[in-house]
C-alpha atoms as a PDB file:
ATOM      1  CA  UNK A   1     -25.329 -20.196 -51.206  1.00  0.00           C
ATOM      2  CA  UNK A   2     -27.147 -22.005 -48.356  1.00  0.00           C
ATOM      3  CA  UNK A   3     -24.726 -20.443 -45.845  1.00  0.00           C
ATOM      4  CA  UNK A   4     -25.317 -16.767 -47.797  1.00  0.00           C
ATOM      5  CA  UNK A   5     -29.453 -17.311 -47.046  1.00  0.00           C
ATOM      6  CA  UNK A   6     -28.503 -18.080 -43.323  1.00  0.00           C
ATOM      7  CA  UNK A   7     -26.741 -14.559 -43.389  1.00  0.00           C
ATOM      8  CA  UNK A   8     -29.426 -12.834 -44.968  1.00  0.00           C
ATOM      9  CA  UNK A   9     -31.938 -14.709 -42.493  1.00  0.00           C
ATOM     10  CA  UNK A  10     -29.863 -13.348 -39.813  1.00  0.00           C
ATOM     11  CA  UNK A  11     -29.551  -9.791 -41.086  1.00  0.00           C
ATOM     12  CA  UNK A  12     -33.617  -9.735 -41.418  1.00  0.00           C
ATOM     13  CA  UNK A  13     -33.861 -10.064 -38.004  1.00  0.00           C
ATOM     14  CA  UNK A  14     -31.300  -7.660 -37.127  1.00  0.00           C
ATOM     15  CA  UNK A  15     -34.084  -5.147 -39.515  1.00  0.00           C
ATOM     16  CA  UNK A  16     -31.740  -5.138 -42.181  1.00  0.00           C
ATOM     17  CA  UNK A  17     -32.845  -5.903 -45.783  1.00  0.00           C
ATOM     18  CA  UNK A  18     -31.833  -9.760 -46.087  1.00  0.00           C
ATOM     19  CA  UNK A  19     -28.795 -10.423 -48.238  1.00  0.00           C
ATOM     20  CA  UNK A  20     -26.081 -12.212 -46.933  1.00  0.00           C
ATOM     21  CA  UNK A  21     -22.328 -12.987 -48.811  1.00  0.00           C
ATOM     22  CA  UNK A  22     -19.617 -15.454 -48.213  1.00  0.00           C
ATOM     23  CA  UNK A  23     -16.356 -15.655 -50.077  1.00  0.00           C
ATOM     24  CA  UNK A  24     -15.123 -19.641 -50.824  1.00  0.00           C
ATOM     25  CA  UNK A  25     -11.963 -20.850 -51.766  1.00  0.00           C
ATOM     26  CA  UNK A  26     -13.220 -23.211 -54.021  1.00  0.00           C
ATOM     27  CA  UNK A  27      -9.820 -25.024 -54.545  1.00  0.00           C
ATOM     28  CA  UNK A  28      -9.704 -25.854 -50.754  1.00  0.00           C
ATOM     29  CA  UNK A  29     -13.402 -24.959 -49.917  1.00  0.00           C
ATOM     30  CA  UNK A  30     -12.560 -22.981 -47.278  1.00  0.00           C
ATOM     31  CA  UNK A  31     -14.912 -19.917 -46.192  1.00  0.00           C
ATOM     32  CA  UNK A  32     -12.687 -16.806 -46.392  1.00  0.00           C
ATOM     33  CA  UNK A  33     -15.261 -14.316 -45.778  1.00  0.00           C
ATOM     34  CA  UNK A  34     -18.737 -13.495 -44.513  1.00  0.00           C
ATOM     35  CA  UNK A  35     -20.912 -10.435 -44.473  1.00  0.00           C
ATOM     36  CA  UNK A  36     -24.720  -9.810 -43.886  1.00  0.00           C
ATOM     37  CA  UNK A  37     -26.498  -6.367 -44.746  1.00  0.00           C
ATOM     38  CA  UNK A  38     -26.081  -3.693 -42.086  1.00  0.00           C
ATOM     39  CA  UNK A  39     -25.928  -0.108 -43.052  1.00  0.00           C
ATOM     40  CA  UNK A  40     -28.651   0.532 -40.906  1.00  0.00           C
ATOM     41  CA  UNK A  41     -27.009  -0.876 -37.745  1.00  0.00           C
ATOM     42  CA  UNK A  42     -23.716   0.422 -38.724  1.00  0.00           C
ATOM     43  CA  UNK A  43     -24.778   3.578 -39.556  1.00  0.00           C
ATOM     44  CA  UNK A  44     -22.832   3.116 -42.835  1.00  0.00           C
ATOM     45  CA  UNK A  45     -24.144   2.643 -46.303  1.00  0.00           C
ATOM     46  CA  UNK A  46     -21.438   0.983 -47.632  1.00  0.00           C
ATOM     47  CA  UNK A  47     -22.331  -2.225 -44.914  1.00  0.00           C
ATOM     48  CA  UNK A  48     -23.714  -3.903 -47.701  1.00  0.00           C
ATOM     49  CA  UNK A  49     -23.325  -7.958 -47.293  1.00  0.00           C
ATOM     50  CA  UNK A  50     -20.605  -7.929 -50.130  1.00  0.00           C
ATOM     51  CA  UNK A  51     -18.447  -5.075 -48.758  1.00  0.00           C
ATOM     52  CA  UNK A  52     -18.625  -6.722 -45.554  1.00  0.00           C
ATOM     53  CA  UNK A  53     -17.666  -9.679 -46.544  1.00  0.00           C
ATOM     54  CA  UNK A  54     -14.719  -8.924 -48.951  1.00  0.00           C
ATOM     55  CA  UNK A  55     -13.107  -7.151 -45.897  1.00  0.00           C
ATOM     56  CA  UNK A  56     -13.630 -10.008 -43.909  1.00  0.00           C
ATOM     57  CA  UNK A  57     -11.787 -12.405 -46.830  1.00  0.00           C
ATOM     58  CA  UNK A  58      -9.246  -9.430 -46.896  1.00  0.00           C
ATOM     59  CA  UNK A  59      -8.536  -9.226 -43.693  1.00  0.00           C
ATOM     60  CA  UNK A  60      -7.838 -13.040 -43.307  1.00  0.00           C
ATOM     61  CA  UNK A  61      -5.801 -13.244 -46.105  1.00  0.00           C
ATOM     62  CA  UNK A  62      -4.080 -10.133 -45.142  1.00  0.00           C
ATOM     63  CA  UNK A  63      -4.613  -9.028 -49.034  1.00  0.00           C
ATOM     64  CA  UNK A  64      -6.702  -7.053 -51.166  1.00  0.00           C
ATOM     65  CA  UNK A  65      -6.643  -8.775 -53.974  1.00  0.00           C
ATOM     66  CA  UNK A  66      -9.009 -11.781 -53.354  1.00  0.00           C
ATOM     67  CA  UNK A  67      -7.918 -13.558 -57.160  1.00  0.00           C
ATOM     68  CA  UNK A  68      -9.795 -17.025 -58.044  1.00  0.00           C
ATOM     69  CA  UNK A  69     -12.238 -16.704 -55.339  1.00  0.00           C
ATOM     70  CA  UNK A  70     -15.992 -16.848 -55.457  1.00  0.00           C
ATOM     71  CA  UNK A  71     -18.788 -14.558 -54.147  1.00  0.00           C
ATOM     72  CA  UNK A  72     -22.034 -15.622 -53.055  1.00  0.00           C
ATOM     73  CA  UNK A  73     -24.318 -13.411 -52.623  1.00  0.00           C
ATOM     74  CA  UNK A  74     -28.126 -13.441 -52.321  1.00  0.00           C
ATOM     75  CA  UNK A  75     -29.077 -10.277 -54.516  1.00  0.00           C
ATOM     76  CA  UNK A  76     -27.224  -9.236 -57.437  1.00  0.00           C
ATOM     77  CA  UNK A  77     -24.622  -7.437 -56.339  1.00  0.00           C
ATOM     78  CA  UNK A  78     -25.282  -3.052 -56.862  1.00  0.00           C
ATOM     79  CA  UNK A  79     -23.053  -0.530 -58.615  1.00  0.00           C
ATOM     80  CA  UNK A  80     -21.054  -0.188 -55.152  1.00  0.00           C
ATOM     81  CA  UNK A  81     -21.004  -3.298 -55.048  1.00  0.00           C
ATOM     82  CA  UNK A  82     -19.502  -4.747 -58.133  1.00  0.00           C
ATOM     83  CA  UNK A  83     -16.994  -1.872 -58.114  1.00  0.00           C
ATOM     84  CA  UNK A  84     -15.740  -3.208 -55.005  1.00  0.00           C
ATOM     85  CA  UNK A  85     -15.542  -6.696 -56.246  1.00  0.00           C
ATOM     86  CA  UNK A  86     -13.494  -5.318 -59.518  1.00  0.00           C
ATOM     87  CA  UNK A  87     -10.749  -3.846 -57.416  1.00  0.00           C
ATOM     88  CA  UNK A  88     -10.783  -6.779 -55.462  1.00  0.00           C
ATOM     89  CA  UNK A  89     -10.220  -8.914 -58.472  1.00  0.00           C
ATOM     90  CA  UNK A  90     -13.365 -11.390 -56.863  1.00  0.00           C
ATOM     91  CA  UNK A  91     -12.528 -14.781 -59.767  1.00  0.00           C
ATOM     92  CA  UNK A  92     -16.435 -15.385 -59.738  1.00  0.00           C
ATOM     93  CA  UNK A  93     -19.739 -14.178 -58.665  1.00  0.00           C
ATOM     94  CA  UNK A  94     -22.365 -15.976 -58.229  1.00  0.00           C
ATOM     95  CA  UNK A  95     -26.298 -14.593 -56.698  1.00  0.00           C
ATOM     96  CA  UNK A  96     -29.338 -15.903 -56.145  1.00  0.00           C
ATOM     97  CA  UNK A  97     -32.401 -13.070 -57.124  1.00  0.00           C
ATOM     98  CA  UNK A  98     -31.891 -10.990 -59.459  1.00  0.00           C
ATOM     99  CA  UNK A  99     -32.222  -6.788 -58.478  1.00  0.00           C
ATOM    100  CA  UNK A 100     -34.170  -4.943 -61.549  1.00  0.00           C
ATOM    101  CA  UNK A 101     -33.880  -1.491 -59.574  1.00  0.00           C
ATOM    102  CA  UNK A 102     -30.752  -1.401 -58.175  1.00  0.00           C
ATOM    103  CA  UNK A 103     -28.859  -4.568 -59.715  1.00  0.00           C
ATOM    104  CA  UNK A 104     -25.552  -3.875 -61.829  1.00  0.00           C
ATOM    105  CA  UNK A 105     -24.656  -7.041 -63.226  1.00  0.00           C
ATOM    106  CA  UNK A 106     -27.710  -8.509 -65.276  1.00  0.00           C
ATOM    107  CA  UNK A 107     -29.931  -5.068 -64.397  1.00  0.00           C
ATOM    108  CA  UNK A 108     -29.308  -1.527 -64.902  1.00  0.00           C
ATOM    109  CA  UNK A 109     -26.153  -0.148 -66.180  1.00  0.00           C
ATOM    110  CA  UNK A 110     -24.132  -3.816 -66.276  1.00  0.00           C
ATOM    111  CA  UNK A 111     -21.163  -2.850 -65.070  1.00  0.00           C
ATOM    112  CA  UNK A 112     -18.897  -5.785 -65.965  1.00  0.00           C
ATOM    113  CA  UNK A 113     -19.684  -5.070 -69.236  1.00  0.00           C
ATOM    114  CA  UNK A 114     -18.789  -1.236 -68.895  1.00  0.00           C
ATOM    115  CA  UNK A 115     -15.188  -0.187 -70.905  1.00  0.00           C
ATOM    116  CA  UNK A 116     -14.142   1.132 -68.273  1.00  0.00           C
ATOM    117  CA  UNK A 117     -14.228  -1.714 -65.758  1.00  0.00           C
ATOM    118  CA  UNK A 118     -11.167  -3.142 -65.357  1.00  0.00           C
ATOM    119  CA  UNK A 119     -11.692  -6.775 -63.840  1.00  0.00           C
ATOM    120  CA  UNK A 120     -14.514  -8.929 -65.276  1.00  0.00           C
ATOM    121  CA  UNK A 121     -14.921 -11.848 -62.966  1.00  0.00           C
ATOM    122  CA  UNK A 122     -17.137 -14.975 -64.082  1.00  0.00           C
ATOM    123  CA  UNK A 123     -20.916 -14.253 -63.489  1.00  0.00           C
ATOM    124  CA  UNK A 124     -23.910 -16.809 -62.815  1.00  0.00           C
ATOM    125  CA  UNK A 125     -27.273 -15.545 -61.256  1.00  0.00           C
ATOM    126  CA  UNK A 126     -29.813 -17.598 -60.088  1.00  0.00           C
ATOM    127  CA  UNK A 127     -28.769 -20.216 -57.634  1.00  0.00           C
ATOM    128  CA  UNK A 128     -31.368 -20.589 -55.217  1.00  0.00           C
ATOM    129  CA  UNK A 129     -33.088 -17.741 -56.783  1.00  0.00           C
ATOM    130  CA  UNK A 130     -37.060 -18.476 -55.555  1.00  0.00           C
ATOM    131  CA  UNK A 131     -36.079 -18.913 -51.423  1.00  0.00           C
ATOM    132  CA  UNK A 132     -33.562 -15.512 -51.645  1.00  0.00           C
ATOM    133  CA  UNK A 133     -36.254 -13.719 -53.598  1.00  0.00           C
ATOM    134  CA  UNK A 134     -39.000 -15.402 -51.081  1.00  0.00           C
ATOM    135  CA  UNK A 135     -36.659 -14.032 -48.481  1.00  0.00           C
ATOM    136  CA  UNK A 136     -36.823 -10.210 -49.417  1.00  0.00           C
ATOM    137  CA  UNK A 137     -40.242 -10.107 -50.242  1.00  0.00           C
ATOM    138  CA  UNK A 138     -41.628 -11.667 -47.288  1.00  0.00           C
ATOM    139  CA  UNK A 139     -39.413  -8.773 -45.665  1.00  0.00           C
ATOM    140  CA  UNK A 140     -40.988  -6.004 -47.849  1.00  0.00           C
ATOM    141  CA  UNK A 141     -44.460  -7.094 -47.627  1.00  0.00           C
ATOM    142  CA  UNK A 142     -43.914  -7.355 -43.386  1.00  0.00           C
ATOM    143  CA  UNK A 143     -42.712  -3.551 -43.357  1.00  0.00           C
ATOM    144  CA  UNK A 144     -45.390  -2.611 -45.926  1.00  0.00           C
ATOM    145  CA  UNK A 145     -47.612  -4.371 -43.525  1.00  0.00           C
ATOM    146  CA  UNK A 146     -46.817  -2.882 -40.451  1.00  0.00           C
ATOM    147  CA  UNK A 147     -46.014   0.743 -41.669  1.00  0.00           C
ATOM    148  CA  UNK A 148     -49.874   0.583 -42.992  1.00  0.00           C
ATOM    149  CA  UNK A 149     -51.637  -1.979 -40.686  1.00  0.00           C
ATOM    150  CA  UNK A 150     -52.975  -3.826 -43.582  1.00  0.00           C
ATOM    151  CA  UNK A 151     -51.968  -6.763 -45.403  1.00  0.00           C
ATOM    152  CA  UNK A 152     -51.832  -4.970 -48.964  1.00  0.00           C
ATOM    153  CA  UNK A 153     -49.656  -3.194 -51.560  1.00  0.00           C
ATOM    154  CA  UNK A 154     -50.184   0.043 -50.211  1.00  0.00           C
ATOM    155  CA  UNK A 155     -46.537   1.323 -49.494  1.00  0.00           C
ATOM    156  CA  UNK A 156     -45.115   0.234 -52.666  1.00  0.00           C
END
């Protein structure tokens, strides 16, 4: 998860919301795939950290299916998101803050839990839960900040 904070770190500088990904064999411990947020730089809103970095583990492994391997991922993972990591058949997921308005594992409309998902992977949230949520709202409060000039809520 450390390595997923140094990708979200990396994407808040870029002006990207900060959530970072990375895909472990945990058998061999190997780091299959990394991804930071970047729909903004890409242009593309499906550049979220965990698309990203399932394509990277994809890519490597010249396969789709990405069975018995583990997400980290600094937010809990969206709708997209966890769709993506369904097909991918993604073993186990585990994030660090939880996402009230736009999470879909824990928040919202749960959608491992949905009939009509057809994967299920193992799911833990919060590892490392205070610095990732730190992390995001130190980000919000700085754009707040500097879209207002003040150090308040206004913005919200």
């Amino acid at each position: 998860m450390s390595m997923a904070l140094d990708l979200a770190q990396a994407a808040a500088e870029a002006g990207e919301v900060p959530v970072g990904a990375v895909i472990v064999d945990e058998t061999t411990g190997e780091v299959l795939g990394r991804g930071q947020n970047g729909p903004i730089t890409a242009h593309d809103p499906t550049a979220h950290a965990e698309i990203i970095a399932l394509r990277d583990a994809a890519a490597k492994l010249q396969n789709y299916r990405l069975t018995d391997l583990t997400l980290y991922v600094t937010l809990e993972p969206c709708a997209m998101c966890a769709g993506a990591i369904s097909h991918a058949r993604i073993g186990r997921v585990v994030w660090g803050a939880d996402d009230p308005k736009g999470g879909a594992v824990i928040s919202g409309g749960r959608f491992f839990d949905q009939p009509t998902c057809h994967w299920r992977p193992q799911v833990e949230g919060g590892v490392l839960a205070d610095p990732a949520a730190d992390m995001l709202r130190g980000f919000f409060r700085s754009r707040r900040k500097s879209r207002t000039g003040t150090t308040g809520d206004a913005g919200r």
